[in-house]
N, C-alpha and C. Protein backbone atom coordinates (compact mmCIF):
# COMPACT_ATOMS: atom_id res chain seq x y z
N UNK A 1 22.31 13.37 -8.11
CA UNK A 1 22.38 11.92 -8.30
C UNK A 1 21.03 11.44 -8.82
N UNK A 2 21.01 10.12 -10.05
CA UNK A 2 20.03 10.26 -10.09
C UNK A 2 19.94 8.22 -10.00
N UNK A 3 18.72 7.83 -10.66
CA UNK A 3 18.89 6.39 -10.33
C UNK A 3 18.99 5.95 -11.93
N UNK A 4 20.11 4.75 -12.04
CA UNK A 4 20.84 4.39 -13.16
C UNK A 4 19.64 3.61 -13.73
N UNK A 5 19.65 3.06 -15.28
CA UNK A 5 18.66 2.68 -16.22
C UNK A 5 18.31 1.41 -15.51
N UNK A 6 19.35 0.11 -15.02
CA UNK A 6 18.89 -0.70 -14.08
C UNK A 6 17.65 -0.67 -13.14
N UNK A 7 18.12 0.72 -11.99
CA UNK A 7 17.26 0.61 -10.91
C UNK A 7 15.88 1.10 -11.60
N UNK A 8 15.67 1.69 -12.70
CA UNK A 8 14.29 2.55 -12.73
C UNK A 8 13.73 1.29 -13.92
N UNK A 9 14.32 0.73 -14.83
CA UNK A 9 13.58 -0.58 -15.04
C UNK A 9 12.86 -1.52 -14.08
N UNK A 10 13.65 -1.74 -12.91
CA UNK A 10 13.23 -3.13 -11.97
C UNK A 10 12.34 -2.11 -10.86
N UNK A 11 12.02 -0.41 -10.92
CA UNK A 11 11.09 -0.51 -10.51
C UNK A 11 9.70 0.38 -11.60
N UNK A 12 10.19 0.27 -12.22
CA UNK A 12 9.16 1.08 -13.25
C UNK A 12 9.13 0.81 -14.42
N UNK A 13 9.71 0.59 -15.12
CA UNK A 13 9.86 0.03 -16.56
C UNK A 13 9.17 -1.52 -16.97
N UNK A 14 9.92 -2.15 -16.25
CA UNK A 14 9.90 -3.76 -16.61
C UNK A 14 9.07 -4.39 -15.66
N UNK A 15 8.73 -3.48 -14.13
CA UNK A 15 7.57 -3.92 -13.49
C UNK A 15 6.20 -4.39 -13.76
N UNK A 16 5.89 -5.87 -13.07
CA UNK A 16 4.18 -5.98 -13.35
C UNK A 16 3.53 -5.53 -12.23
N UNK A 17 2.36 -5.25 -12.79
CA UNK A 17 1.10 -5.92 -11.48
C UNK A 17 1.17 -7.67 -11.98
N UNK A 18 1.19 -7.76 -10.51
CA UNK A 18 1.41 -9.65 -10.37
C UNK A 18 0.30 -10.19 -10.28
N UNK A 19 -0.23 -11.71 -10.57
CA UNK A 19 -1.31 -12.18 -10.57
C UNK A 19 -1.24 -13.50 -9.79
N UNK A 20 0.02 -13.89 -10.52
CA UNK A 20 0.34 -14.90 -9.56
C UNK A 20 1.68 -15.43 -9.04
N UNK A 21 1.94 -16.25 -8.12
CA UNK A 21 3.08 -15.66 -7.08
C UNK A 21 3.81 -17.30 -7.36
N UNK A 22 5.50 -17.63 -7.18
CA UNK A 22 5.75 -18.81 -6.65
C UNK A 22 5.84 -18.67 -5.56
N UNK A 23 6.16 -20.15 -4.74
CA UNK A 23 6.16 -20.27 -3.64
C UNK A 23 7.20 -19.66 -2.32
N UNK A 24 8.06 -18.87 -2.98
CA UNK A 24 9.49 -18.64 -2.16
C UNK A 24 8.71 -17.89 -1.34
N UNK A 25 8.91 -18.44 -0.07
CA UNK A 25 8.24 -17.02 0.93
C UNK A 25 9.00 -16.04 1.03
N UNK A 26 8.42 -14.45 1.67
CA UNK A 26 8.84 -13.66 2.00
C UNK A 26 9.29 -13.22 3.38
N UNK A 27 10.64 -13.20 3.91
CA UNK A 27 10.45 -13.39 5.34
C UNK A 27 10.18 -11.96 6.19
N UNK A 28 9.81 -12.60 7.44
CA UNK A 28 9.27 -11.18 8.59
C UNK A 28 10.59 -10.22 8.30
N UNK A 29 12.13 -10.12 8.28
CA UNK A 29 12.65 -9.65 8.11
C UNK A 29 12.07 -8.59 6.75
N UNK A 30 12.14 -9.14 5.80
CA UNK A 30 12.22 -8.37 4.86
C UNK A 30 10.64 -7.19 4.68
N UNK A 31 9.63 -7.83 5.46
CA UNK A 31 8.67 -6.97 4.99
C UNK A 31 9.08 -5.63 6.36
N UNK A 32 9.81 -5.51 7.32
CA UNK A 32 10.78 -4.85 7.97
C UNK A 32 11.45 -3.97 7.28
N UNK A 33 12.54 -4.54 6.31
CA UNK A 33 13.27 -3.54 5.68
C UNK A 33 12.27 -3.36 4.96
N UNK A 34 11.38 -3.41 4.09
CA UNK A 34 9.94 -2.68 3.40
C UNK A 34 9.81 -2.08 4.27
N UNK A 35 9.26 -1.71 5.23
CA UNK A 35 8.52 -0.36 6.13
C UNK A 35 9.58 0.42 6.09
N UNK A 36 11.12 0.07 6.88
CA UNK A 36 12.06 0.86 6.68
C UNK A 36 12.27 1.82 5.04
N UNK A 37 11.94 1.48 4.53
CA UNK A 37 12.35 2.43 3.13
C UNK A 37 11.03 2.71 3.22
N UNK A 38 9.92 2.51 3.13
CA UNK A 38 8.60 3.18 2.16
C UNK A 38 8.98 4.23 3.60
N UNK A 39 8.87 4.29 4.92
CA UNK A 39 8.18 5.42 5.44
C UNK A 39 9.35 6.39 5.50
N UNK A 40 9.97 6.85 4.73
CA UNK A 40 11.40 7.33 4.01
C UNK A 40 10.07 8.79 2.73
N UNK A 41 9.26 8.20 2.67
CA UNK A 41 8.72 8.55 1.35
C UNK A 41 7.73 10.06 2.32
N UNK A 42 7.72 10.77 1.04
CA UNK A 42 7.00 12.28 2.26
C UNK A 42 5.35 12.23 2.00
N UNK A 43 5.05 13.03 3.00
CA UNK A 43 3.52 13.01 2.87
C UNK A 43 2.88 14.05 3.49
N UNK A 44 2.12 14.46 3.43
CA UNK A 44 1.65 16.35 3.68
C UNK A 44 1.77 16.41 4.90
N UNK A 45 2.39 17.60 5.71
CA UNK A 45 3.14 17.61 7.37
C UNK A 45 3.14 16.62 8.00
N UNK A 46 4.06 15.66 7.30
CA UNK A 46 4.68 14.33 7.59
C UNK A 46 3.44 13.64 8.30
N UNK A 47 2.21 13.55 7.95
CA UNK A 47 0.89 12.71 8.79
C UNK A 47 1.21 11.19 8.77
N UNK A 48 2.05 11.02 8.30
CA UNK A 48 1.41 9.21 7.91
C UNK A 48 0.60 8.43 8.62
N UNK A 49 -0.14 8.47 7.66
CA UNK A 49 -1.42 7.76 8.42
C UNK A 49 -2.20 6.48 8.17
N UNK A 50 -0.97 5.95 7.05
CA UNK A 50 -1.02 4.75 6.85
C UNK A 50 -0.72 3.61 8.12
N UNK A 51 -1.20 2.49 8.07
CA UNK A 51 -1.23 1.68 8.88
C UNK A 51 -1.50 0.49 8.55
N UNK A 52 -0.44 -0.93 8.49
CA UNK A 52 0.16 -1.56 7.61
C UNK A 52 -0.19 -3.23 8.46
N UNK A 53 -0.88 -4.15 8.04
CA UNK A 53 -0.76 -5.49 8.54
C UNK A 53 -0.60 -6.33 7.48
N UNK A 54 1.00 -7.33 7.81
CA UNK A 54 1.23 -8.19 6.96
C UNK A 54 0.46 -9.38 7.13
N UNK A 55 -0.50 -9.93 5.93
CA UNK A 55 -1.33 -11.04 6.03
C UNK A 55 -0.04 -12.02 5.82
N UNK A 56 -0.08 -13.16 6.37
CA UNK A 56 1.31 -14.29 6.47
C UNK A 56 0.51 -15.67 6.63
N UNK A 57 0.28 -15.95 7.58
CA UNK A 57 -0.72 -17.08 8.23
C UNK A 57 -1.33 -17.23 7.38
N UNK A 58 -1.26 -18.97 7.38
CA UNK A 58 -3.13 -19.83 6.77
C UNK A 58 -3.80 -19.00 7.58
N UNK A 59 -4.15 -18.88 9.02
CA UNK A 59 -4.82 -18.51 9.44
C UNK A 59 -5.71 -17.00 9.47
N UNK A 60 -4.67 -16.18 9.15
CA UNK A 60 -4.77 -14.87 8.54
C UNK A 60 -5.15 -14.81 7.24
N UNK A 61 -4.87 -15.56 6.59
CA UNK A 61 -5.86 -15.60 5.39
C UNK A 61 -6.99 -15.98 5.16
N UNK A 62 -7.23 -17.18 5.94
CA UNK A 62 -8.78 -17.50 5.96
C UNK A 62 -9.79 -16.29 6.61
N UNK A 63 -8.97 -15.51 7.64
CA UNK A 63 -9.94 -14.64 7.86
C UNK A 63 -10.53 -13.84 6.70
N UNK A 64 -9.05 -13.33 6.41
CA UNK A 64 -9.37 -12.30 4.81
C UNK A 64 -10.30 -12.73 3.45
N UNK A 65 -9.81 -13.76 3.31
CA UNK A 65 -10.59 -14.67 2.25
C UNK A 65 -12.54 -14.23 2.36
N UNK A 66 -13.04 -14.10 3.38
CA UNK A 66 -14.09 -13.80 2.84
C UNK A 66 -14.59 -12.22 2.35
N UNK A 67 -13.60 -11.41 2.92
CA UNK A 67 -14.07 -10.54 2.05
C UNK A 67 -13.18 -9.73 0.99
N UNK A 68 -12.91 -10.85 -0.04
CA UNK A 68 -12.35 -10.79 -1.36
C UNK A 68 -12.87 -11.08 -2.28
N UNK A 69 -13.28 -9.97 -3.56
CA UNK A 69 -13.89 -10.54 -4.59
C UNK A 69 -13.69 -11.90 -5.24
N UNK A 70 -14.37 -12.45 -5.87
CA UNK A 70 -13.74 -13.74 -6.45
C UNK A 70 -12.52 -14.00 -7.11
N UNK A 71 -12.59 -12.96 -8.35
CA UNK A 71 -11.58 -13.08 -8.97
C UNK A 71 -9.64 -12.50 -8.08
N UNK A 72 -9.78 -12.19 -7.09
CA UNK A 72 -8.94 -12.27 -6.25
C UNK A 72 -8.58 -12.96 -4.91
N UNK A 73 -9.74 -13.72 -4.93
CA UNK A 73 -9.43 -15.12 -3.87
C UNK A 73 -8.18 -15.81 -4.02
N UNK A 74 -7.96 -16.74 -5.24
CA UNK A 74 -7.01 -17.63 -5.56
C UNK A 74 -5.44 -16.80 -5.43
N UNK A 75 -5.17 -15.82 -5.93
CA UNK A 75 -4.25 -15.08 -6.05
C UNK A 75 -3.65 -14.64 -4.76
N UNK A 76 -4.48 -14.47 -3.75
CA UNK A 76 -4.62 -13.60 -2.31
C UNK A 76 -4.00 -14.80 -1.68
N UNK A 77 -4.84 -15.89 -2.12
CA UNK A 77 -4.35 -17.37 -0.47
C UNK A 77 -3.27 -17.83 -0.97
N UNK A 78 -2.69 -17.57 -2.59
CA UNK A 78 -1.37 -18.18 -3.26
C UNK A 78 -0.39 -17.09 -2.60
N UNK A 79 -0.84 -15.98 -2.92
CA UNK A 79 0.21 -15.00 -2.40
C UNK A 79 1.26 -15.19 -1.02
N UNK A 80 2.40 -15.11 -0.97
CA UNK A 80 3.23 -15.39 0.47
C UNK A 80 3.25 -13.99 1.21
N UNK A 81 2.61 -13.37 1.11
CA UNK A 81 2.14 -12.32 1.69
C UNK A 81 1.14 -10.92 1.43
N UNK A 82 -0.07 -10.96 1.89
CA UNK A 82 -0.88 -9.69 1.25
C UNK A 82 -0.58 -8.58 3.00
N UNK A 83 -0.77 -7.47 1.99
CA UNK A 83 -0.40 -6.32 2.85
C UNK A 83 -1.93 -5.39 3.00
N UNK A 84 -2.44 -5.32 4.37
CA UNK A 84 -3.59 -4.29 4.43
C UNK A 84 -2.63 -3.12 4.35
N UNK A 85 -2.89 -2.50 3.65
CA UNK A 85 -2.88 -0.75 3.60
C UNK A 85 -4.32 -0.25 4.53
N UNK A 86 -4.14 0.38 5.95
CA UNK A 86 -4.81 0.88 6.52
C UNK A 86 -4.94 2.44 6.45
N UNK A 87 -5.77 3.05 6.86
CA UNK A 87 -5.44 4.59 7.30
C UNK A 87 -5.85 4.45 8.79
N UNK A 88 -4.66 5.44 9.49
CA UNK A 88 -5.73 5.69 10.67
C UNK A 88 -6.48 7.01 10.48
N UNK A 89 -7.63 7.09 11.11
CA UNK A 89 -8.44 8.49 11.14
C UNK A 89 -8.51 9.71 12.43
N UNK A 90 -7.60 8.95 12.92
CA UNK A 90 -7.03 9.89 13.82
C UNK A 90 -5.76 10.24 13.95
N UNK A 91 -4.90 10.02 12.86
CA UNK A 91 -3.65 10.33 12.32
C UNK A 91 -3.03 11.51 13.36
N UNK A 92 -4.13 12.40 13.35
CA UNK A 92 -3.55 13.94 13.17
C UNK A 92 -2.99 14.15 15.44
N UNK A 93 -3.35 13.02 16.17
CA UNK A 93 -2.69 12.66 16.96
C UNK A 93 -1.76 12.80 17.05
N UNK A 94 -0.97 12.18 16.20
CA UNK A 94 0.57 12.05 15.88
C UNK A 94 1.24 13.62 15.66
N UNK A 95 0.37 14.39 15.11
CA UNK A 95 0.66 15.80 14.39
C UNK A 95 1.83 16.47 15.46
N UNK A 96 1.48 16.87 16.87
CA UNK A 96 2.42 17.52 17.73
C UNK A 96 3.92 16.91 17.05
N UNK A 97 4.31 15.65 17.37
CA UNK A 97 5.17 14.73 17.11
C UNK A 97 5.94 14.63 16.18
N UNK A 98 5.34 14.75 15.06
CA UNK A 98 5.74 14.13 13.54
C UNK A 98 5.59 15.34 13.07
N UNK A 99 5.34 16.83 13.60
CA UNK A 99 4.92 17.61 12.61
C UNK A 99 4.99 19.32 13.33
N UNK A 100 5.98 19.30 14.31
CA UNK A 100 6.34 20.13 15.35
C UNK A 100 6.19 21.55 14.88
N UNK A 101 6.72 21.55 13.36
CA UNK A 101 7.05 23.04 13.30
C UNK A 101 5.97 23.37 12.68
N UNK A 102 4.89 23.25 12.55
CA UNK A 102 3.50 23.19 12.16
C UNK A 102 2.91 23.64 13.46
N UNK A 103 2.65 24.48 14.27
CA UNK A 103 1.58 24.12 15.76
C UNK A 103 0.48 24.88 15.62
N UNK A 104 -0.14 23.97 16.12
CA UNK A 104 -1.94 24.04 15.87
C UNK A 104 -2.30 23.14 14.69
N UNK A 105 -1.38 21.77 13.98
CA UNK A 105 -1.58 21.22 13.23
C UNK A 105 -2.91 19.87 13.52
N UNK A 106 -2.52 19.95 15.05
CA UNK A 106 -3.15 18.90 15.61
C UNK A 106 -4.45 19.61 15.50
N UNK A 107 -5.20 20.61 15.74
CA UNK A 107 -6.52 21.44 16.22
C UNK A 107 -6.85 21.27 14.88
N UNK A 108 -6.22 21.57 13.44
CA UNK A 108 -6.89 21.86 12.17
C UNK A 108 -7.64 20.71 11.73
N UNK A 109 -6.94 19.37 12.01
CA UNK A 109 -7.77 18.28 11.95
C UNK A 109 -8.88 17.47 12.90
N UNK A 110 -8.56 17.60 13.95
CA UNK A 110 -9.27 17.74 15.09
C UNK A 110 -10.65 17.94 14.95
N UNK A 111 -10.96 19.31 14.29
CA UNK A 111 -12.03 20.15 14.37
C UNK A 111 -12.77 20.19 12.93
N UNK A 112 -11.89 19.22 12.00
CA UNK A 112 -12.64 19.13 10.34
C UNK A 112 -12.88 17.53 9.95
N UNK A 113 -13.83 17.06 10.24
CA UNK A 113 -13.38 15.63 10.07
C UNK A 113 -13.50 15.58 8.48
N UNK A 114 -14.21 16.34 7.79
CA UNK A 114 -13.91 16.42 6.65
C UNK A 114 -12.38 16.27 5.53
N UNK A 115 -11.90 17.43 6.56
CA UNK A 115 -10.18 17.44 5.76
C UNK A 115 -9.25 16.34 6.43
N UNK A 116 -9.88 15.60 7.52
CA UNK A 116 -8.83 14.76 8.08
C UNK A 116 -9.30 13.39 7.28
N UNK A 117 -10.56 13.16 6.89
CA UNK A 117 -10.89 12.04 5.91
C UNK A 117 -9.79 12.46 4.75
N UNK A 118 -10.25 13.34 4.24
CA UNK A 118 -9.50 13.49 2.54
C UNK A 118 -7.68 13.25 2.95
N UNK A 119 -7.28 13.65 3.72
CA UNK A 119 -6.39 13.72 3.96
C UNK A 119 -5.41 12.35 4.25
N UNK A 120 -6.30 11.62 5.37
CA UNK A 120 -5.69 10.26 5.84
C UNK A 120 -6.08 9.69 4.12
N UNK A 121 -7.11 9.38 3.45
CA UNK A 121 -7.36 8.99 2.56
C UNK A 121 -6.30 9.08 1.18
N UNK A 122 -5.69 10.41 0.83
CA UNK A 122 -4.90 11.28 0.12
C UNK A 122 -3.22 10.51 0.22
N UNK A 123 -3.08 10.93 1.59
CA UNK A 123 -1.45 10.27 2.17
C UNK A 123 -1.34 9.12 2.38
N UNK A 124 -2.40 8.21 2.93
CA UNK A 124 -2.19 6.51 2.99
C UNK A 124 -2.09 6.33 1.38
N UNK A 125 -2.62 6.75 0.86
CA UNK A 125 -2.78 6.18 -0.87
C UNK A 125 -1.24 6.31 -1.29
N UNK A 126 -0.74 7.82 -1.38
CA UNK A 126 0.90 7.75 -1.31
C UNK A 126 1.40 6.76 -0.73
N UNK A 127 1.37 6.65 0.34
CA UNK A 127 2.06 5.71 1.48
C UNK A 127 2.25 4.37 0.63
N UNK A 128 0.81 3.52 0.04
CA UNK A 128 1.16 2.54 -0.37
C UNK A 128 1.68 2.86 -1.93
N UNK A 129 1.76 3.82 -2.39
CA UNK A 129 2.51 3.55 -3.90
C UNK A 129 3.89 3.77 -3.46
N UNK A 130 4.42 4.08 -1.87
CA UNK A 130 5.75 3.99 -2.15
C UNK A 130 5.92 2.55 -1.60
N UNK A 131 5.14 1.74 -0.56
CA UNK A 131 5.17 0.43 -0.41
C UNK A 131 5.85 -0.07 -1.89
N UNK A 132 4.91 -0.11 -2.82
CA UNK A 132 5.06 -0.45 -4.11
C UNK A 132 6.53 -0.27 -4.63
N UNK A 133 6.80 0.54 -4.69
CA UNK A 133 8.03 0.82 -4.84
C UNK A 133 9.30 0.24 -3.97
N UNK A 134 9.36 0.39 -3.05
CA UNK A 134 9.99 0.00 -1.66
C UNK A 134 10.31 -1.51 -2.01
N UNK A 135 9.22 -1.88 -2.64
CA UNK A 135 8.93 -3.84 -2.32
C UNK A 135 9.28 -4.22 -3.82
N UNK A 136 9.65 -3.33 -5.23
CA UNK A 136 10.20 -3.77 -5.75
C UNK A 136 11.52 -3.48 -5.86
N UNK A 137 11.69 -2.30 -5.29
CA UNK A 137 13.62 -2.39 -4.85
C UNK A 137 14.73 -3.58 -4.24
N UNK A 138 13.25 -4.35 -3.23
CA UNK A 138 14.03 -4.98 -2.30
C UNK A 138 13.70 -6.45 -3.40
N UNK A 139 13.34 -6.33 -4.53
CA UNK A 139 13.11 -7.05 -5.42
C UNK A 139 11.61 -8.57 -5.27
N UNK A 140 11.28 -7.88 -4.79
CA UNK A 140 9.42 -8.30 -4.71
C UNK A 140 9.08 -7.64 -6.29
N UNK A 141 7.82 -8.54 -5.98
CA UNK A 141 6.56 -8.33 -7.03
C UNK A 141 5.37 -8.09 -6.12
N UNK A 142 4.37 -6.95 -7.28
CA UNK A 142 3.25 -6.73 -6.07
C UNK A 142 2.08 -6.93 -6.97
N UNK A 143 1.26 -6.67 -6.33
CA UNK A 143 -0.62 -7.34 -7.22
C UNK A 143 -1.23 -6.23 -6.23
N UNK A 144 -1.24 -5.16 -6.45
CA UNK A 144 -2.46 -3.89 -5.99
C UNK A 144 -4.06 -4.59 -5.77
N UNK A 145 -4.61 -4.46 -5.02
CA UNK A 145 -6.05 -4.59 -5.26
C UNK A 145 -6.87 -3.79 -4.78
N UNK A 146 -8.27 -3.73 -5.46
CA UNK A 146 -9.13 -2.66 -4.82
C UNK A 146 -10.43 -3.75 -5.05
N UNK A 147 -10.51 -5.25 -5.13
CA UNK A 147 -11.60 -5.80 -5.12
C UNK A 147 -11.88 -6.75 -3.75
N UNK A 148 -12.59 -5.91 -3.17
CA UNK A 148 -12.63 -6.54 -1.65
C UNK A 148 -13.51 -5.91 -0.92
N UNK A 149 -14.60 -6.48 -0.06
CA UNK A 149 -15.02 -5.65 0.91
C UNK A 149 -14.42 -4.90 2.48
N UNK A 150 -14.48 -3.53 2.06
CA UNK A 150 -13.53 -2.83 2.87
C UNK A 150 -13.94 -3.04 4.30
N UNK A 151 -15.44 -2.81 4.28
CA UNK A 151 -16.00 -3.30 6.08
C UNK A 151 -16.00 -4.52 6.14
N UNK A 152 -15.96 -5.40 5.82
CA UNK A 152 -15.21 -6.71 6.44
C UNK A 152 -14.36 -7.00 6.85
N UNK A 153 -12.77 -6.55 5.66
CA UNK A 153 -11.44 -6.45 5.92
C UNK A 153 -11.91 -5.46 7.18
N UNK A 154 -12.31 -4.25 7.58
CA UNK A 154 -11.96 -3.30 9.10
C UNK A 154 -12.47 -4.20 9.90
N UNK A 155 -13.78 -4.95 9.91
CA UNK A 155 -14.68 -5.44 11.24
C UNK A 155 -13.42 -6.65 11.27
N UNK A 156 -12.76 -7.06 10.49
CA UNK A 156 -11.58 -8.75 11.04
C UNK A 156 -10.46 -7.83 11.36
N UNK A 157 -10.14 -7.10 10.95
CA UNK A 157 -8.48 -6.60 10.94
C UNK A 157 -8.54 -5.14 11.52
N UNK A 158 -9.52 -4.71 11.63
CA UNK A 158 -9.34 -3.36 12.21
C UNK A 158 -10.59 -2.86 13.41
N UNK A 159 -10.89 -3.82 14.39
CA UNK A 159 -12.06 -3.81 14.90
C UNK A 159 -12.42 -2.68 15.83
N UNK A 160 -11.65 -1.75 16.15
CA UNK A 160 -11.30 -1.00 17.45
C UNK A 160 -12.42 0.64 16.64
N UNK A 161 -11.88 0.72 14.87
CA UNK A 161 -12.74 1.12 14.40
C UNK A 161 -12.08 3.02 14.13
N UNK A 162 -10.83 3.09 14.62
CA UNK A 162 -10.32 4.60 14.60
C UNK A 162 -9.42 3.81 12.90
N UNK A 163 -9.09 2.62 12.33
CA UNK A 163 -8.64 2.06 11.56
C UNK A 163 -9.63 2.08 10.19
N UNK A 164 -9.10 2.36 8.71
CA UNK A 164 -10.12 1.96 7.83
C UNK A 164 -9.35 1.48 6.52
N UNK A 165 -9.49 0.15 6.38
CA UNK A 165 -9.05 -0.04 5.18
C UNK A 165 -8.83 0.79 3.72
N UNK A 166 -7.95 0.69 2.87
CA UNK A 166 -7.56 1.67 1.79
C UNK A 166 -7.32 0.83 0.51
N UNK A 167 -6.58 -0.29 0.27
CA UNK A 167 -6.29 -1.03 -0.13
C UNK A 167 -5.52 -2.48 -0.06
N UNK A 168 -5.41 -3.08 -0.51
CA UNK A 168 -4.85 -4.44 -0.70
C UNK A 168 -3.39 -4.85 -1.13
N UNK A 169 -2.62 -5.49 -1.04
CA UNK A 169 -1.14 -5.28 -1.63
C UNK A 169 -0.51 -6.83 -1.70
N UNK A 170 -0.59 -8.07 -2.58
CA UNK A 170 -0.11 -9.18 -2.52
C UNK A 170 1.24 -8.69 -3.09
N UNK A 171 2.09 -9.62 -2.07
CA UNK A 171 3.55 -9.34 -2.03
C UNK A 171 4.08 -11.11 -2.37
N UNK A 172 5.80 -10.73 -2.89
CA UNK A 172 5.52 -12.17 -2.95
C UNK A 172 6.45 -11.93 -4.79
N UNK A 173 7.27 -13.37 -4.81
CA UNK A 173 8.18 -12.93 -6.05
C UNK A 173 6.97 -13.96 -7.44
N UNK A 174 7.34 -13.28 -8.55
CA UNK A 174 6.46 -13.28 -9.38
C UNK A 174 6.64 -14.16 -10.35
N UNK A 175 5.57 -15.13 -10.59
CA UNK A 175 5.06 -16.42 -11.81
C UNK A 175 4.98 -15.43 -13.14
N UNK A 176 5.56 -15.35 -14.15
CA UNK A 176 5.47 -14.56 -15.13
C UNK A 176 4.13 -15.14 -16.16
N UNK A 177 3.90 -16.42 -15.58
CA UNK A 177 3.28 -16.90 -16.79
C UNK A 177 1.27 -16.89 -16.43
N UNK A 178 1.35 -16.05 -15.11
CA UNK A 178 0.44 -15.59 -14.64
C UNK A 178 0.16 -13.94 -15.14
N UNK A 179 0.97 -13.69 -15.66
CA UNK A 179 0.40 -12.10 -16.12
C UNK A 179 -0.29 -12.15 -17.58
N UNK A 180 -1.13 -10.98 -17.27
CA UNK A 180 -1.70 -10.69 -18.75
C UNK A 180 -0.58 -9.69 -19.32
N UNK A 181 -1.06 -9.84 -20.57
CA UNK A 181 -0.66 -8.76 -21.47
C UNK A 181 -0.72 -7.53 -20.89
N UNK A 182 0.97 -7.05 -21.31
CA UNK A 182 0.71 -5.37 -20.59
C UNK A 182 -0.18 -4.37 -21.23
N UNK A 183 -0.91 -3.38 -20.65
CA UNK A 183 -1.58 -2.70 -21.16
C UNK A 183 -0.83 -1.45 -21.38
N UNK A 184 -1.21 -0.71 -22.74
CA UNK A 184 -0.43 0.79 -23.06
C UNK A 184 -1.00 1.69 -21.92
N UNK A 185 0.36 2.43 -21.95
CA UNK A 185 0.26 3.89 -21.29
C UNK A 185 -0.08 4.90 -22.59
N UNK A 186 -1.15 5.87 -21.24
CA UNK A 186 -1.12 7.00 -22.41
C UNK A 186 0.22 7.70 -22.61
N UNK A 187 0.03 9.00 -23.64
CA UNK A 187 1.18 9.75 -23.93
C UNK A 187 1.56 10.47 -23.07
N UNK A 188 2.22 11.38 -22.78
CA UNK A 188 2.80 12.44 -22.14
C UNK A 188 1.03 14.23 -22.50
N UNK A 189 1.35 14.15 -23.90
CA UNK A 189 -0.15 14.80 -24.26
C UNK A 189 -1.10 15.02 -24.31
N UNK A 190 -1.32 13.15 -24.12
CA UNK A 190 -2.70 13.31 -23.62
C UNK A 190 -3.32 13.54 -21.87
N UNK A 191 -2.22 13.46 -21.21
CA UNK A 191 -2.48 13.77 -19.91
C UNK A 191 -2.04 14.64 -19.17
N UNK A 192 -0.90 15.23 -19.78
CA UNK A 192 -0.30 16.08 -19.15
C UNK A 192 0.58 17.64 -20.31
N UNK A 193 -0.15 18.65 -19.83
CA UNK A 193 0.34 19.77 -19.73
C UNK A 193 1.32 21.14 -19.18
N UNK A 194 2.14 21.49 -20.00
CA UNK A 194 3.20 22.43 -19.07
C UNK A 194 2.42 23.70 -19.34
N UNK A 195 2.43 24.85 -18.08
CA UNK A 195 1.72 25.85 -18.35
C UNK A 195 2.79 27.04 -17.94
């Protein structure tokens, strides 16, 4: 089975990055069925170690608001919902659990904080490109960001400190007349090789 020319337009084809949002909110329900489908999506001995807070609130936004670059302020407090993409860094907790037929999965990370950085780092990043995905199935628009200070967003939203921000995610249905011009993709050649 595969997915018909419809579904892979509305999530890949004809998709933007969003800039700016109308007002229809997004309700608590639906960013619900979002988690329900993205954590559907696989990730190396099932770690997920993503860890997800929906910004909603004036109040939750004013926190966020200060540590957002400029040019993503306006966009962020318009947005009807921005999504922290967290990692946890102690993911590998979960490992017994989520990852049974693996044992001694829990000790390998445990004992490397090295591979458990790359790792939570590696799979939360997946995690949110299937967000991405997930949230335009359920027919959202999204605005990715990476302009923000990350120890700010952890010291307001993740204070406990086993938490580390990854990225940004304004959710929220989409003002068309807020996008730029799409930019080209490269070819198939220039990036990619069969060997």
């Amino acid at each position: 089975m595969s997915a018909n020319d419809a579904a892979l337009d509305l999530i890949f084809r004809n998709a933007r990055s969003v800039n700016r949002f109308t007002d229809q909110p997004v309700s608590d329900d639906t960013l619900r069925q979002l988690y329900e489908l993205l954590k559907w999506g696989p990730t190396s001995m099932n770690c997920q170690p993503a860890r997800y807070v929906f910004v909603k609130s004036a109040e939750a936004k004013a926190r966020l608001k200060p540590a957002l670059m400029g040019g993503n302020v306006d966009k962020t407090m318009a947005a009807p919902a921005t999504v922290i993409v967290g990692l946890d860094t102690r993911f590998y907790e979960q490992l017994p659990t989520q990852c049974p037929a693996i044992p001694g999965a829990h000790d390998m990370f445990a004992g490397n904080a090295a591979l458990a950085e790359a790792t939570a780092f590696r799979n939360s990043s997946l995690q949110a490109a299937y967000l991405i995905i997930a949230a335009r199935a359920l027919g959202l628009d999204c605005g990715p960001m990476s302009g923000f200070d990350a120890a700010k967003v952890d010291a307001e939203f993740f204070p406990g400190g086993d938490y580390k921000t990854n990225l940004l995610v304004n959710l929220g249905h989409g003002d068309a007349a807020g996008n730029y011009p799409r930019g080209p993709r490269l070819a198939f050649d220039e990036v990619a090789r069969i060997v």
